[in-house]
C-alpha atoms as a PDB file:
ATOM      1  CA  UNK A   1      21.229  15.312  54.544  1.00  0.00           C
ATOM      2  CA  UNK A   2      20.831  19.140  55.262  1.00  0.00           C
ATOM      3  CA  UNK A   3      19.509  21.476  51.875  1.00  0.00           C
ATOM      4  CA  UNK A   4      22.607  22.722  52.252  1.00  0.00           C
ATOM      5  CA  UNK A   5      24.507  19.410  51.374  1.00  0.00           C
ATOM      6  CA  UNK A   6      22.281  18.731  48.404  1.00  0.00           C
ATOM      7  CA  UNK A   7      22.595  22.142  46.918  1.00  0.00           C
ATOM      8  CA  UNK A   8      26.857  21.269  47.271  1.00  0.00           C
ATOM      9  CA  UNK A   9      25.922  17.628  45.486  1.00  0.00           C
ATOM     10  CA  UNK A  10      23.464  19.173  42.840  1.00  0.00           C
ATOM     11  CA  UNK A  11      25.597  19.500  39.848  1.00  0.00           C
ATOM     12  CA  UNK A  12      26.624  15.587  40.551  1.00  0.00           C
ATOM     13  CA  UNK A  13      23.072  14.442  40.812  1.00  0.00           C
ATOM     14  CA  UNK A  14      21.905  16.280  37.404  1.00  0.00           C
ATOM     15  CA  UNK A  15      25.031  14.646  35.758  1.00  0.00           C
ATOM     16  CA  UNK A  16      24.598  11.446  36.716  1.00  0.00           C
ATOM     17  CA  UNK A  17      27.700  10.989  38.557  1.00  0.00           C
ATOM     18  CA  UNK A  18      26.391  11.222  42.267  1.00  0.00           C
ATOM     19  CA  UNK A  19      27.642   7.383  44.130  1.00  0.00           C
ATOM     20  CA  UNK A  20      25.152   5.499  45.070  1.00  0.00           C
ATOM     21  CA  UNK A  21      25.092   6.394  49.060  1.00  0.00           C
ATOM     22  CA  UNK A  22      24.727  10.059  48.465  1.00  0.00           C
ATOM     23  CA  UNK A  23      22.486   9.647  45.530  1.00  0.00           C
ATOM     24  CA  UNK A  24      20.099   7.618  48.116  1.00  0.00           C
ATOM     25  CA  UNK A  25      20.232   9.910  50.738  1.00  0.00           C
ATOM     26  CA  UNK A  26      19.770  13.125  47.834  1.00  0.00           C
ATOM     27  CA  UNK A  27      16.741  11.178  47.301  1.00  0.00           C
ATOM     28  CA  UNK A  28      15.261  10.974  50.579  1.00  0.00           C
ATOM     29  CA  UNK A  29      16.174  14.451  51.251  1.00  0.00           C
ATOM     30  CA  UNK A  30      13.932  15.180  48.270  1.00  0.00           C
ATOM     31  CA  UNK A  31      10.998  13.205  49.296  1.00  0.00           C
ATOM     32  CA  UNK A  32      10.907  15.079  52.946  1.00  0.00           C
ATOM     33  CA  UNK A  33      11.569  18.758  51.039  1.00  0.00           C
ATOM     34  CA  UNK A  34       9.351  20.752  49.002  1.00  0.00           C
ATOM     35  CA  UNK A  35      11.801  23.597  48.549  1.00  0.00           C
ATOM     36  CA  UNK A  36      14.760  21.710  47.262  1.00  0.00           C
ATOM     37  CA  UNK A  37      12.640  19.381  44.962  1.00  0.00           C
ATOM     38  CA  UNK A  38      11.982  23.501  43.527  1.00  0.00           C
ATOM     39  CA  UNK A  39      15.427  24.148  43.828  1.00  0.00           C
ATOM     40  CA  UNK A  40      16.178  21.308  41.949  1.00  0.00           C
ATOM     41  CA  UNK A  41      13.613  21.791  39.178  1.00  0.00           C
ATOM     42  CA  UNK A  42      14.897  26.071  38.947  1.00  0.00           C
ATOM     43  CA  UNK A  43      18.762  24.277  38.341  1.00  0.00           C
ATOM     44  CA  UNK A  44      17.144  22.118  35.193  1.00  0.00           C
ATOM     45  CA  UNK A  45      15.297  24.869  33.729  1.00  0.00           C
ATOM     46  CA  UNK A  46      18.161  27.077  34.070  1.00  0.00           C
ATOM     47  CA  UNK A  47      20.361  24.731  32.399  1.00  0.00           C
ATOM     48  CA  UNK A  48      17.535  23.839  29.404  1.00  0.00           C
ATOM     49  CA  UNK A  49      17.643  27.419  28.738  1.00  0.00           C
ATOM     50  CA  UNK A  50      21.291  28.450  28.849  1.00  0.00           C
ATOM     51  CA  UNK A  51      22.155  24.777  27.072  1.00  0.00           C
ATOM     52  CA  UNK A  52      20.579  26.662  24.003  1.00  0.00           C
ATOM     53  CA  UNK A  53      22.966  29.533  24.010  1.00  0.00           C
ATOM     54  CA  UNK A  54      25.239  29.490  21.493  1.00  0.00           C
ATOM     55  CA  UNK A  55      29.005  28.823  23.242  1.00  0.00           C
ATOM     56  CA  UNK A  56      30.233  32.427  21.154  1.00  0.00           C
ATOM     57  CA  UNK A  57      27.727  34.090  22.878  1.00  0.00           C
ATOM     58  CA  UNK A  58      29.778  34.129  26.234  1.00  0.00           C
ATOM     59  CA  UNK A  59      33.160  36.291  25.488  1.00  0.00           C
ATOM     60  CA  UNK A  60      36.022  34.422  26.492  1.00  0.00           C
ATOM     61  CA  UNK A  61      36.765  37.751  29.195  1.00  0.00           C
ATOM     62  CA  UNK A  62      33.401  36.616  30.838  1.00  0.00           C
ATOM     63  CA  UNK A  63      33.943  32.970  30.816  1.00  0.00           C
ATOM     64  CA  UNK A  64      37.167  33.116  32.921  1.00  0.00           C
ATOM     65  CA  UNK A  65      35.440  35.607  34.691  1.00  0.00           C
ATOM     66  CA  UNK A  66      32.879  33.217  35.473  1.00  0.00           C
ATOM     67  CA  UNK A  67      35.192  30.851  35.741  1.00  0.00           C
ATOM     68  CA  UNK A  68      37.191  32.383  38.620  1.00  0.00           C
ATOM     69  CA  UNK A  69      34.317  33.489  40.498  1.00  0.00           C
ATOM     70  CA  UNK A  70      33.075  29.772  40.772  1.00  0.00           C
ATOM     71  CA  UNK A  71      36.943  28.535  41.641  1.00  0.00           C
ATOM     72  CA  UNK A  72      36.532  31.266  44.278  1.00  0.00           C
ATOM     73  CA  UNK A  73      33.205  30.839  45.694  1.00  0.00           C
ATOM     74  CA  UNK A  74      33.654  26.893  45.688  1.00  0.00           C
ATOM     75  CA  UNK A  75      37.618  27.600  47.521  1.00  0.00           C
ATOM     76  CA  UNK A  76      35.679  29.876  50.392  1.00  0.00           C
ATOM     77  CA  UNK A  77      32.642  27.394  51.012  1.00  0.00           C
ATOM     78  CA  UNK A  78      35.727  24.507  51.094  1.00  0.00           C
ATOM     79  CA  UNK A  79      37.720  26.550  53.995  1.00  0.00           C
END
């Protein structure tokens, strides 16, 4: 597995819902790489901290904001 195929699997291996062949080779990808094991520990920090924001905090402008930029971002790195 290349960095960048575990930064596209992330989100999955954080929630739990990775399958079992990818989460295995996630895993080894992580023993043989420093930087993502970083990476990895940034993308839990980052979501500790911004689980403690209060959901009003984010106008709803910004969320499908955010929203759209991720649909488009994720579309473009598909294509």
């Amino acid at each position: 597995m290349s960095c960048c195929e575990l930064v596209e699997l992330v989100t999955e291996y954080v929630e739990g819902t990775i399958d079992a062949e990818r989460l295995a080779r996630f895993e080894e990808h992580l023993a043989e790489c420093p930087p993502c094991v970083h990476y990895i520990e940034q993308f839990r920090q980052t979501i500790e901290a911004l689980g403690r924001l209060p959901s009003e905090s984010v106008s709803p402008e910004a969320e499908r904001e955010l929203a759209a930029a991720f649909r488009d971002w994720h579309a473009a790195e598909a294509g």
